[in-house]
Each structure stands twice: as structure tokens, then as C-alpha cells.
PDB file of N, CA and C in Angstrom:
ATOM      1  N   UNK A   1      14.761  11.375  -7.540  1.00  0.00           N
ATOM      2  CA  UNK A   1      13.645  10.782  -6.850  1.00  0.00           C
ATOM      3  C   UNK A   1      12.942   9.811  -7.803  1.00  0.00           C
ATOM      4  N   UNK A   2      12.840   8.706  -7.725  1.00  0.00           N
ATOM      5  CA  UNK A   2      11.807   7.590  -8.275  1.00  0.00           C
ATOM      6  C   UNK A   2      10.593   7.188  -7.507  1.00  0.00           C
ATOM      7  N   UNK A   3       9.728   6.972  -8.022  1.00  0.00           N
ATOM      8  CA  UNK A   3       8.002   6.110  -7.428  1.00  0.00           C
ATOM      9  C   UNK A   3       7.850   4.769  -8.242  1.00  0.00           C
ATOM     10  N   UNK A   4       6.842   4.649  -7.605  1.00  0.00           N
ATOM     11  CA  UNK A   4       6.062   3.597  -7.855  1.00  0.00           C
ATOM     12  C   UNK A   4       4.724   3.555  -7.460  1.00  0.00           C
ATOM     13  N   UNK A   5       3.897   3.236  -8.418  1.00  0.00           N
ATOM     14  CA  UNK A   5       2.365   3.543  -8.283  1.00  0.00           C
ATOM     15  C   UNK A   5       1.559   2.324  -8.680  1.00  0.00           C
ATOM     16  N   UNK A   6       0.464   1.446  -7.964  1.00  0.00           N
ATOM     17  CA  UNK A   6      -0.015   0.921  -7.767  1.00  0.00           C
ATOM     18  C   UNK A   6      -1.023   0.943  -7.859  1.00  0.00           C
ATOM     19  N   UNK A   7      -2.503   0.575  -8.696  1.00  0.00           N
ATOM     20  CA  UNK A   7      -3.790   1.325  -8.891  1.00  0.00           C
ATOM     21  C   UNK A   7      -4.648  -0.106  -8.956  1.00  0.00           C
ATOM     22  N   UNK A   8      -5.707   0.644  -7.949  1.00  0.00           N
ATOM     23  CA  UNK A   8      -6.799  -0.349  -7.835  1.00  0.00           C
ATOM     24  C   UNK A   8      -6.767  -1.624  -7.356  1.00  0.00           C
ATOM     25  N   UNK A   9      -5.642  -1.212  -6.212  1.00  0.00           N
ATOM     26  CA  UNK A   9      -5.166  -2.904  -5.133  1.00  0.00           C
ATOM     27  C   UNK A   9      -6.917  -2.930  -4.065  1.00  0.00           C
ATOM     28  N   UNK A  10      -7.138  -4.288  -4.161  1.00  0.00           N
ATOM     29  CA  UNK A  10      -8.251  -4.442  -3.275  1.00  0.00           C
ATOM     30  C   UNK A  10      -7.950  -4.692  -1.722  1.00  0.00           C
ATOM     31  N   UNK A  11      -7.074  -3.878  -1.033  1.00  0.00           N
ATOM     32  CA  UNK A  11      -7.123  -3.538  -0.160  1.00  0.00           C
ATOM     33  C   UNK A  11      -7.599  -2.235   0.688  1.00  0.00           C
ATOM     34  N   UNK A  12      -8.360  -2.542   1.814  1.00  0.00           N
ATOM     35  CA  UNK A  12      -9.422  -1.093   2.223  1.00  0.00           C
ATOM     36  C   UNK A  12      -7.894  -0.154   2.729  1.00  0.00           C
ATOM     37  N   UNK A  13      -8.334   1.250   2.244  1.00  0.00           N
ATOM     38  CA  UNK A  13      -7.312   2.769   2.136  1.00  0.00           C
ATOM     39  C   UNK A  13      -6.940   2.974   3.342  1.00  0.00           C
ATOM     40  N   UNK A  14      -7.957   2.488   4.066  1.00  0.00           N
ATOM     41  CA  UNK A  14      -8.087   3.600   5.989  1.00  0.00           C
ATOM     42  C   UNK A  14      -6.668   2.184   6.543  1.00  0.00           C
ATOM     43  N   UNK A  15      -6.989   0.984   5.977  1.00  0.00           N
ATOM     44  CA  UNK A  15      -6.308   0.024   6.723  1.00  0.00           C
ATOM     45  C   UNK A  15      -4.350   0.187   6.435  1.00  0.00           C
ATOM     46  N   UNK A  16      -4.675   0.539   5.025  1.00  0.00           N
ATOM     47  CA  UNK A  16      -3.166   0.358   4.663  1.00  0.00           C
ATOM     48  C   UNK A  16      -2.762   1.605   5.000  1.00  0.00           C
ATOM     49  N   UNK A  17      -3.490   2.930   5.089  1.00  0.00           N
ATOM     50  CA  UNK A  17      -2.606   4.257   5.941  1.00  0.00           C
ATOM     51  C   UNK A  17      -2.048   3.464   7.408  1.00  0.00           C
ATOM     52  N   UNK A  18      -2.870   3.450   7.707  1.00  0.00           N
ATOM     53  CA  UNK A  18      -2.125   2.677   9.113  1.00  0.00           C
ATOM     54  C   UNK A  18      -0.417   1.925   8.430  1.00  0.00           C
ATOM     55  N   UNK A  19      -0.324   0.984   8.147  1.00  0.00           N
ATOM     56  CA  UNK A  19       1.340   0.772   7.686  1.00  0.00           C
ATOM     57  C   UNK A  19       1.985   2.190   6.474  1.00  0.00           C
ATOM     58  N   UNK A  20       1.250   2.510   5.662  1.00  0.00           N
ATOM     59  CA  UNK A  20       2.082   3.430   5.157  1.00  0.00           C
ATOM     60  C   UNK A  20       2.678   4.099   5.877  1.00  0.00           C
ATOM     61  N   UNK A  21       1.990   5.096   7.324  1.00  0.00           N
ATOM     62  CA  UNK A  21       2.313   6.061   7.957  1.00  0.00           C
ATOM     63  C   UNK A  21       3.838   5.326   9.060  1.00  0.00           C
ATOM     64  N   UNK A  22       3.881   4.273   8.848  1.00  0.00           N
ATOM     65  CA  UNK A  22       5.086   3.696   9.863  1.00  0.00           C
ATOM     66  C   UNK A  22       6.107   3.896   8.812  1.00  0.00           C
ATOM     67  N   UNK A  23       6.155   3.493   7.899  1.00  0.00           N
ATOM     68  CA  UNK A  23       7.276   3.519   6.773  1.00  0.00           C
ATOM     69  C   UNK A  23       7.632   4.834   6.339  1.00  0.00           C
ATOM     70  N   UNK A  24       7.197   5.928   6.458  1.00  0.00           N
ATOM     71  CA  UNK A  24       7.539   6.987   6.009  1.00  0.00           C
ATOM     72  C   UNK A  24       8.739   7.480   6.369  1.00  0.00           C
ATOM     73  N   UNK A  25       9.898   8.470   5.651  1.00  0.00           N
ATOM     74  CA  UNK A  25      11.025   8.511   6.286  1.00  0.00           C
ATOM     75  C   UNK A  25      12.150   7.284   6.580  1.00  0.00           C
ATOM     76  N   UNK A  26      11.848   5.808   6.760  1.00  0.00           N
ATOM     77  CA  UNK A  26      12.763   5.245   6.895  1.00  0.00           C
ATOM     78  C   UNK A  26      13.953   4.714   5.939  1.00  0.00           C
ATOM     79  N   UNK A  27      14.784   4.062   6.273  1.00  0.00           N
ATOM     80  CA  UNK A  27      15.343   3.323   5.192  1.00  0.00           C
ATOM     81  C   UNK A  27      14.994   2.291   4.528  1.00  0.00           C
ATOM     82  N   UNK A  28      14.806   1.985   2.929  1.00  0.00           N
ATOM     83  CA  UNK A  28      14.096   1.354   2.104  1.00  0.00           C
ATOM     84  C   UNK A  28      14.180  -0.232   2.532  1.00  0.00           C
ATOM     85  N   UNK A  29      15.678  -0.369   2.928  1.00  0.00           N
ATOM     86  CA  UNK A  29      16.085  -1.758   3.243  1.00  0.00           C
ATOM     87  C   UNK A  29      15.203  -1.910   4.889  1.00  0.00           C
ATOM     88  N   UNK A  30      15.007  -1.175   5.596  1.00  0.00           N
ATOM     89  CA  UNK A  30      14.516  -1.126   6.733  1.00  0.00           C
ATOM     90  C   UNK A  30      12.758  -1.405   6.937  1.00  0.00           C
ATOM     91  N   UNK A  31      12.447  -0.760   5.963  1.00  0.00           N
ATOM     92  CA  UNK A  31      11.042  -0.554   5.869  1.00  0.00           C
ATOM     93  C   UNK A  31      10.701  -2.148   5.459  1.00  0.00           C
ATOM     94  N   UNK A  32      11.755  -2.671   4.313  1.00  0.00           N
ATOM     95  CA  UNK A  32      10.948  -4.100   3.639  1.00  0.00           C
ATOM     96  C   UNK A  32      11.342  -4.972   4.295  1.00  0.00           C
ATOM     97  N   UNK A  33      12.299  -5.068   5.950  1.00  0.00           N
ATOM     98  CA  UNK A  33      12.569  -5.740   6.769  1.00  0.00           C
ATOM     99  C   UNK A  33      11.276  -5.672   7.691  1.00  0.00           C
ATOM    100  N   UNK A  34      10.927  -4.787   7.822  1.00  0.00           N
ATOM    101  CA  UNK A  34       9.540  -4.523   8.750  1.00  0.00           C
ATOM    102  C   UNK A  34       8.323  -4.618   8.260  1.00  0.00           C
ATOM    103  N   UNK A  35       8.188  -4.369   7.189  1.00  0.00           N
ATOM    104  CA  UNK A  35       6.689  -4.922   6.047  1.00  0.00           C
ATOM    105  C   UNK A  35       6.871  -6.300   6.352  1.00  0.00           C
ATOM    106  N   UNK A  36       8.325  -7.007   5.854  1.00  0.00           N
ATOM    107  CA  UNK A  36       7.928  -8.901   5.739  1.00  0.00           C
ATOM    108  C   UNK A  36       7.068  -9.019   7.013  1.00  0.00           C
ATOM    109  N   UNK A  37       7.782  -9.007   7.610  1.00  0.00           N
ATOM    110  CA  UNK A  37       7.176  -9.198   9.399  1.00  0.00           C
ATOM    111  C   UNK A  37       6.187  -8.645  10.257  1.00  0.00           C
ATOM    112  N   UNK A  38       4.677  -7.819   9.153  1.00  0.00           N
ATOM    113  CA  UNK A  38       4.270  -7.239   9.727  1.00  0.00           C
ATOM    114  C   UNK A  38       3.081  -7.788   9.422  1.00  0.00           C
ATOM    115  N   UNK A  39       2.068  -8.207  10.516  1.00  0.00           N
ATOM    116  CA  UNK A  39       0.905  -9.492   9.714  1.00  0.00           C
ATOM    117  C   UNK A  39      -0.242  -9.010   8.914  1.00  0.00           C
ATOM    118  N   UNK A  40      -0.503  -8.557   8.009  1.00  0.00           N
ATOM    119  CA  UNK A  40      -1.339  -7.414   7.210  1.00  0.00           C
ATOM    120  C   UNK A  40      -1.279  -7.781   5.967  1.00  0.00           C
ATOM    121  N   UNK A  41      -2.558  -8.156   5.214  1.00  0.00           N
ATOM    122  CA  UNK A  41      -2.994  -7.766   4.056  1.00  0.00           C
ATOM    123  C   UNK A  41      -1.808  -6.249   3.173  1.00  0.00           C
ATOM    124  N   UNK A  42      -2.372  -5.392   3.743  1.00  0.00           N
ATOM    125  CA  UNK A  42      -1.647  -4.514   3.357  1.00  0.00           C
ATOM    126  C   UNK A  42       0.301  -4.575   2.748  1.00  0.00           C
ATOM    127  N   UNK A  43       0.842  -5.078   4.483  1.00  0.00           N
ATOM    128  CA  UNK A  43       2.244  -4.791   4.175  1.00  0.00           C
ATOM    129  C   UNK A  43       2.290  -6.034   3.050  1.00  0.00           C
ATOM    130  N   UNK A  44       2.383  -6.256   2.964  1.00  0.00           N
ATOM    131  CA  UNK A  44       2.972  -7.726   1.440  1.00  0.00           C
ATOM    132  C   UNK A  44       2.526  -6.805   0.348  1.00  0.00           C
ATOM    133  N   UNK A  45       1.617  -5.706   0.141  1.00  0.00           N
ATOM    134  CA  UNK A  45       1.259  -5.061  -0.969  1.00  0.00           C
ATOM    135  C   UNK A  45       2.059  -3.944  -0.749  1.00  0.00           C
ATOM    136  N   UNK A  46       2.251  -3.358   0.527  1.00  0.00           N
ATOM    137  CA  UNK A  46       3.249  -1.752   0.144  1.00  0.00           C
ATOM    138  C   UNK A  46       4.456  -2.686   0.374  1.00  0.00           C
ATOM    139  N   UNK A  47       4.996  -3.114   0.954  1.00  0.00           N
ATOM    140  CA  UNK A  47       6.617  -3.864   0.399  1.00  0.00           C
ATOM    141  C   UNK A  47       6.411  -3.873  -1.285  1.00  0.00           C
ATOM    142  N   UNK A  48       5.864  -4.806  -1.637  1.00  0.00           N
ATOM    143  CA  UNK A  48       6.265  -4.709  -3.488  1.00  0.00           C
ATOM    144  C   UNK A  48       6.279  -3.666  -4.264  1.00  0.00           C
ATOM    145  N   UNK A  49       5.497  -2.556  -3.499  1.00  0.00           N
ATOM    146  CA  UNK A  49       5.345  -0.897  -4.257  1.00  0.00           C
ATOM    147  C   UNK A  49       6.824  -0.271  -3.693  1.00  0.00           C
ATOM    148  N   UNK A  50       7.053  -1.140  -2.588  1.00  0.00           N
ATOM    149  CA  UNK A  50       8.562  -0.012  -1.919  1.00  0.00           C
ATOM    150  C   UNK A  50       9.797  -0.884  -2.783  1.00  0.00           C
ATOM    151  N   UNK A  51       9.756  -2.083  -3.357  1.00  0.00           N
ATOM    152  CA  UNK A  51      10.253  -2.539  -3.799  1.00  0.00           C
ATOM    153  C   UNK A  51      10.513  -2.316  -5.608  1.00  0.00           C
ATOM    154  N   UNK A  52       9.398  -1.628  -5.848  1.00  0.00           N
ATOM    155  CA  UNK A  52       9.572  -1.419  -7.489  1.00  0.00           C
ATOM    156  C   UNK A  52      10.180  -0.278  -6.942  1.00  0.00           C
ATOM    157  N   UNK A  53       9.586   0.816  -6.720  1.00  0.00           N
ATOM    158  CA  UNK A  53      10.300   2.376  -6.645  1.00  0.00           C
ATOM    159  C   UNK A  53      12.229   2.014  -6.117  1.00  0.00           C
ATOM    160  N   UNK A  54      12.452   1.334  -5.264  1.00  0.00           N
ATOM    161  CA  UNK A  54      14.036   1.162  -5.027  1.00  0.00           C
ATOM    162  C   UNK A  54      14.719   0.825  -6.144  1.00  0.00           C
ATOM    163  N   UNK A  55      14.016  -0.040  -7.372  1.00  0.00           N
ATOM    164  CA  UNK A  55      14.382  -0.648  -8.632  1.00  0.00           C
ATOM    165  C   UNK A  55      14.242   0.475  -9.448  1.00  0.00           C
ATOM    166  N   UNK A  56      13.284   0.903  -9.814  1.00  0.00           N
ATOM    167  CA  UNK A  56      12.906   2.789 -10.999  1.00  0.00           C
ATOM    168  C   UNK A  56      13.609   3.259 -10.035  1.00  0.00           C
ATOM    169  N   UNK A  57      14.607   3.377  -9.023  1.00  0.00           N
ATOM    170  CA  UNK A  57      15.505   4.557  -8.244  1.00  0.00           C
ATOM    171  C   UNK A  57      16.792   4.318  -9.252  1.00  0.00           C
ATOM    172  N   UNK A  58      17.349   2.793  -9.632  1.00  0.00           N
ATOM    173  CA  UNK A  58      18.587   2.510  -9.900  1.00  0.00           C
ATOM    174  C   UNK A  58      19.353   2.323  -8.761  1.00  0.00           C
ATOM    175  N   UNK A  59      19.245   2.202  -7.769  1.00  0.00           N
ATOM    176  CA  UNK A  59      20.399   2.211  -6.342  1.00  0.00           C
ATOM    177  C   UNK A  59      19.699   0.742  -5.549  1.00  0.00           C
ATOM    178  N   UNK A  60      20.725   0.759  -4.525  1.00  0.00           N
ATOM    179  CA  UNK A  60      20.799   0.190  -3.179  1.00  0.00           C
ATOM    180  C   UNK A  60      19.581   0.275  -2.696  1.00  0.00           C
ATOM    181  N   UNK A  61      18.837  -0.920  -2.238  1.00  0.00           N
ATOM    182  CA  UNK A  61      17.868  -0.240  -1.167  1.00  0.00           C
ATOM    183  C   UNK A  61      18.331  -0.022  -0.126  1.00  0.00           C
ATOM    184  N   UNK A  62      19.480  -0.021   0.101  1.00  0.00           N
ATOM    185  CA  UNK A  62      20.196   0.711   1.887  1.00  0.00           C
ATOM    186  C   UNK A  62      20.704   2.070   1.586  1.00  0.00           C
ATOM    187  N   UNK A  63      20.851   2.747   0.057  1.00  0.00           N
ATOM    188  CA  UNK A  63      20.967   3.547  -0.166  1.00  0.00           C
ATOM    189  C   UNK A  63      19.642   4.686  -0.005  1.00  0.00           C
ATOM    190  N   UNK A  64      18.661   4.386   0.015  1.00  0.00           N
ATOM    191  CA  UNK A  64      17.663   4.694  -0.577  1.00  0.00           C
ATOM    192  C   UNK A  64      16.839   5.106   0.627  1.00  0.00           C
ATOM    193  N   UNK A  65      15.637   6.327   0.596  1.00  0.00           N
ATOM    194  CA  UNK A  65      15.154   6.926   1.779  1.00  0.00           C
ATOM    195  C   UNK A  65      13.752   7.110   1.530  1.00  0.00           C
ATOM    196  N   UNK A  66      12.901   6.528   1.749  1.00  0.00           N
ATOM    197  CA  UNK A  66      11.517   6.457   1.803  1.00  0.00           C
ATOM    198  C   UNK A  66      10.975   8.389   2.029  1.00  0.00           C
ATOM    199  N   UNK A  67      10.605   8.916   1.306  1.00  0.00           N
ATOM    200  CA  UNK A  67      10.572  10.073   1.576  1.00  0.00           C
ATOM    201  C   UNK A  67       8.802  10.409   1.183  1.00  0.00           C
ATOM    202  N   UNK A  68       7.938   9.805   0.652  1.00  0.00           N
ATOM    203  CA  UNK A  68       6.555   9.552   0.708  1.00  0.00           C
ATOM    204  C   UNK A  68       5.722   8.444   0.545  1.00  0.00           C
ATOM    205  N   UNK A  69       4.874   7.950   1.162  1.00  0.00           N
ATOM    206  CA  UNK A  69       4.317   6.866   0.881  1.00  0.00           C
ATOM    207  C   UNK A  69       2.719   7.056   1.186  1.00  0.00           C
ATOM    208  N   UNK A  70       1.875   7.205   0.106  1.00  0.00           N
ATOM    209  CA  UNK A  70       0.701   7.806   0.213  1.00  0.00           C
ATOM    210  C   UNK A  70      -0.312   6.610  -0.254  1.00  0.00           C
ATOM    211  N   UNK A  71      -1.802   6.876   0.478  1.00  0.00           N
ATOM    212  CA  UNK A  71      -2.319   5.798  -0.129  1.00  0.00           C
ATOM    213  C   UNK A  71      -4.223   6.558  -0.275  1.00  0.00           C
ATOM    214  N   UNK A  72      -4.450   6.520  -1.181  1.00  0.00           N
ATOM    215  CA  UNK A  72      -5.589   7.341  -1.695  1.00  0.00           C
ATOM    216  C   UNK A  72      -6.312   6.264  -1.850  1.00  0.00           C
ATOM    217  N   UNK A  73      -7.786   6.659  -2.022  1.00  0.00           N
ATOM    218  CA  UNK A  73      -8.715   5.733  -2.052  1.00  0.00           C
ATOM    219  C   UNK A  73      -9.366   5.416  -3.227  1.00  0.00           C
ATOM    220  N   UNK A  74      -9.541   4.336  -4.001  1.00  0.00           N
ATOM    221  CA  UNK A  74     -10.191   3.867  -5.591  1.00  0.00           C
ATOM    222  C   UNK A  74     -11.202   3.718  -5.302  1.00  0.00           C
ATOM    223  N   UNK A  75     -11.801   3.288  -6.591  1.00  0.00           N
ATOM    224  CA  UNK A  75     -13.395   2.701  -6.513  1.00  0.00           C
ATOM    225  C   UNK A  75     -13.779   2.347  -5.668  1.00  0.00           C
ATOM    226  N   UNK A  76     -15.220   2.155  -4.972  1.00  0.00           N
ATOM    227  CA  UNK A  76     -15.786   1.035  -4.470  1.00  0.00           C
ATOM    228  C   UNK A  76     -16.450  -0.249  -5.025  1.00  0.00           C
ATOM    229  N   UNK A  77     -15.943  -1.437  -5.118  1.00  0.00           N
ATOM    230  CA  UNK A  77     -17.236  -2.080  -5.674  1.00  0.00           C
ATOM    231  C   UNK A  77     -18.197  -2.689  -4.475  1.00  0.00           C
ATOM    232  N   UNK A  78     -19.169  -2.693  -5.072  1.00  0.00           N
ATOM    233  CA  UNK A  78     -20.156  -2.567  -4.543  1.00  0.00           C
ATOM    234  C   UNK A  78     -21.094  -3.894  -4.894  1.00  0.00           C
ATOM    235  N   UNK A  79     -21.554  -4.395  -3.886  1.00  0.00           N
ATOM    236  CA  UNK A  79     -22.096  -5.972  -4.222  1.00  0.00           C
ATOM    237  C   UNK A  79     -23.380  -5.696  -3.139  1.00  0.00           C
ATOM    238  N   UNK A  80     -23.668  -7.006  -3.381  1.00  0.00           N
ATOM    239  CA  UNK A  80     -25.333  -7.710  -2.299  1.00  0.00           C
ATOM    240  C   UNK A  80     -25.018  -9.075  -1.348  1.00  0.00           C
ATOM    241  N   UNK A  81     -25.539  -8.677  -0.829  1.00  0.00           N
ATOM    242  CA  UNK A  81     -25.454 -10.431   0.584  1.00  0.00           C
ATOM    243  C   UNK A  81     -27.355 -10.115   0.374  1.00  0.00           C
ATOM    244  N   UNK A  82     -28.002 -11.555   0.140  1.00  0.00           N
ATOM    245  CA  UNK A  82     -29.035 -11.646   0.505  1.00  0.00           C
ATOM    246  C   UNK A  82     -29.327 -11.917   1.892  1.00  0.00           C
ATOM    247  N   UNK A  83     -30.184 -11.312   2.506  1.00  0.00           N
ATOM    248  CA  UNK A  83     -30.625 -11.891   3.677  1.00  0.00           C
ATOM    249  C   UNK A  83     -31.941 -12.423   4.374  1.00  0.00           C
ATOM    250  N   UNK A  84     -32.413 -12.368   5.449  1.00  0.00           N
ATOM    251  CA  UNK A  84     -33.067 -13.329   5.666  1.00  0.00           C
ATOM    252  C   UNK A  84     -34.648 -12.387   5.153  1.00  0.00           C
ATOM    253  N   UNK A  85     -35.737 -13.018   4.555  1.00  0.00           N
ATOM    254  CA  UNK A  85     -37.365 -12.323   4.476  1.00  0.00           C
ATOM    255  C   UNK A  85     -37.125 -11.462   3.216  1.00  0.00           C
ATOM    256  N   UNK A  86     -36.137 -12.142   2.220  1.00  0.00           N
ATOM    257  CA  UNK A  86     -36.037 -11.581   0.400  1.00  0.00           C
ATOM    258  C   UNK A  86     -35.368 -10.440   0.687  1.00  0.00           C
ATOM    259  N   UNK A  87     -34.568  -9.978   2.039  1.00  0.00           N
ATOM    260  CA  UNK A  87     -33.913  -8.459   1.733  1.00  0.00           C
ATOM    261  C   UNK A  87     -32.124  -8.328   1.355  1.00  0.00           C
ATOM    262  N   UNK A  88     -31.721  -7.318   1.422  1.00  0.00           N
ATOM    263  CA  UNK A  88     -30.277  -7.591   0.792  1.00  0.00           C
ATOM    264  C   UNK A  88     -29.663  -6.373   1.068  1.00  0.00           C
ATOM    265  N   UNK A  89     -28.388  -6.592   2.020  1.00  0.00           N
ATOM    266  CA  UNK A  89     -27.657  -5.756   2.528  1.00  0.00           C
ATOM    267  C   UNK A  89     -26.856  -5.340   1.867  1.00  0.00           C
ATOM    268  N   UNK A  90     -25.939  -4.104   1.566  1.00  0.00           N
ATOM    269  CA  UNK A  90     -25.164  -3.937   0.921  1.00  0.00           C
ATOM    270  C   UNK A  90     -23.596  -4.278   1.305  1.00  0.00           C
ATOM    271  N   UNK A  91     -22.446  -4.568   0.350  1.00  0.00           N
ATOM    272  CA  UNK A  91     -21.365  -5.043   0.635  1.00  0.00           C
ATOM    273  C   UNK A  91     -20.322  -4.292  -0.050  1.00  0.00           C
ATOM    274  N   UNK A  92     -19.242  -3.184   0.531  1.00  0.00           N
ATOM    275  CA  UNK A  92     -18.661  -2.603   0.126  1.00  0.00           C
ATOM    276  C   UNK A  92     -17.422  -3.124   0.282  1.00  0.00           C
ATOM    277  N   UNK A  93     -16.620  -3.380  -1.186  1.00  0.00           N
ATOM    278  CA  UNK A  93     -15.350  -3.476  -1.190  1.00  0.00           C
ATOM    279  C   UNK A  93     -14.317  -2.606  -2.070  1.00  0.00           C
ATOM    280  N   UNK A  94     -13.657  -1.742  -1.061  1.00  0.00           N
ATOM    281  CA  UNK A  94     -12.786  -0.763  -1.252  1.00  0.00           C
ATOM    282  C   UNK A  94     -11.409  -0.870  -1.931  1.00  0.00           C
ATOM    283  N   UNK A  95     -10.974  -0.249  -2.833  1.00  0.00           N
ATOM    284  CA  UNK A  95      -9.902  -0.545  -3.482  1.00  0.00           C
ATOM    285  C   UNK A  95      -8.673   0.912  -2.855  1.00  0.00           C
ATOM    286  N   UNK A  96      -7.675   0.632  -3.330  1.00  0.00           N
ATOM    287  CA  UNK A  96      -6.640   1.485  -2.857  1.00  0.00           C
ATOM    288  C   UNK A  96      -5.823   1.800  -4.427  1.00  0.00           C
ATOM    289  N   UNK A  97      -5.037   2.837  -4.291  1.00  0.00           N
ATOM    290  CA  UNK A  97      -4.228   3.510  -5.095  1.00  0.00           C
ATOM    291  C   UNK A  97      -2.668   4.063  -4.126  1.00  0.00           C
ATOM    292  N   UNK A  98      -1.821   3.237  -4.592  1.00  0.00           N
ATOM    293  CA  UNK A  98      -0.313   3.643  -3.247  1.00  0.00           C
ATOM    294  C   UNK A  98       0.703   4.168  -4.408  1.00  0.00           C
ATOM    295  N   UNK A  99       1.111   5.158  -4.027  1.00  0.00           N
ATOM    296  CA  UNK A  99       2.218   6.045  -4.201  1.00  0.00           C
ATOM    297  C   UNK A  99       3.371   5.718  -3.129  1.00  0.00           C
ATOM    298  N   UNK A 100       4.841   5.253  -3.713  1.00  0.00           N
ATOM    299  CA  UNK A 100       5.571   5.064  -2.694  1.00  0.00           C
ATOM    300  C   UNK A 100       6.967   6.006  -3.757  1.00  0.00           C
ATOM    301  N   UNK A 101       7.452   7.086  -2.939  1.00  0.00           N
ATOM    302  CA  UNK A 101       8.349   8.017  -3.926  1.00  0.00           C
ATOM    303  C   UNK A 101       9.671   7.727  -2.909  1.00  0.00           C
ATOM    304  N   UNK A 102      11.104   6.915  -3.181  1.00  0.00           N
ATOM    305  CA  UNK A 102      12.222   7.306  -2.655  1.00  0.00           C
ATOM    306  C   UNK A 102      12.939   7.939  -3.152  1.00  0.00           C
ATOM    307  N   UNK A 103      14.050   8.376  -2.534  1.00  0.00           N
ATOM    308  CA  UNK A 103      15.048   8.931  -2.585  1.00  0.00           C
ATOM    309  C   UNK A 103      16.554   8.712  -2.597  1.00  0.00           C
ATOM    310  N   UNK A 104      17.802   8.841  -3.144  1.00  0.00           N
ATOM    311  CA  UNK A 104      19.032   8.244  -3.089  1.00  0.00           C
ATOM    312  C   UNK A 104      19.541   9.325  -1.893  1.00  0.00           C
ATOM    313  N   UNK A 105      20.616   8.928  -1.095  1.00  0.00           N
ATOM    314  CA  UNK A 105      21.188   9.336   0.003  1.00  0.00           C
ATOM    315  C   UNK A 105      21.950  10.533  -0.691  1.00  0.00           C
TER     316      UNK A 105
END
């Protein structure tokens, strides 16, 4: 089994579970046929994480079986938008941490 781990991508966690949870289980070559083509911030970032782990596997990515793909949540940073009468809203931008672990057939 090989991974690949990814820390502190500025993409929000809740958004990229949504594509992790499609890729799970499939075939590696399958999954980065369906990431290219999938219109998301996200997939262009878990394709390159499914793409190192097929490389740290040593094999085929048609060999190869997506067997976890997890995505935990990093820091927040945390900023200001001024707004209107001197006040200032807060602006949260969420980072991600992706675990993508395959498998050889």
C-alpha cells in the first residue's frame, strides 16, 4: 500500500469530501480520468495527490486501486472585510489536509 499526503491545500474540507467520496474504491487510472473532467477547485488538487501515491506505489495506475481517500480539515485563516459605518466582518479561509492511500491489484 502507498499514500500520498498533502498539507495545508487552501481548499474548503466540506467541498473536497464531496469529490473524495466519488473516488473511493475506484481504479486509479479511472478516478484521474474523472477528476480531469470534473469542474472543481478541488478535483485538479485530489488528481495530483492520486497521482503522487500511484508513483510512491511503483505500478500502473490501471494497476492500482484507490482504497482511501480522506480529507481532514487544517487551519483556518482568518482575515477582515471592512464594511460599511467603520465595522468589519469576519472572513474565513479554510485549508485542507488529503490523504489518498492505493493499492496494487
Amino acid at each position: 500500500m502507498a499514500r500520498a499526503l498533502l498539507k495545508y491545500s487552501r481548499v474548503s474540507p466540506i467541498k473536497s469530501r464531496l469529490i473524495a467520496r466519488e473516488i473511493q474504491g475506484m481504479n486509479a487510472e479511472e478516478a484521474l480520468v474523472a477528476l480531469e473532467f470534473t469542474p472543481n477547485k478541488a478535483a485538479k488538487i485530489i488528481a495530483k495527490v492520486v497521482a503522487s501515491a500511484v508513483a510512491n506505489s511503483g505500478e500502473d495506475a490501471s494497476d492500482c486501486v484507490i482504497t482511501s481517500c480522506r480529507v481532514d480539515a487544517g487551519p483556518v485563516l482568518k482575515r477582515f472585510m471592512p464594511k460599511a459605518r467603520g465595522m468589519a466582518h469576519p472572513i474565513r479561509k479554510p485549508t485542507a489536509h488529503i490523504l489518498v492511500e492505493v493499492e496494487g491489484k
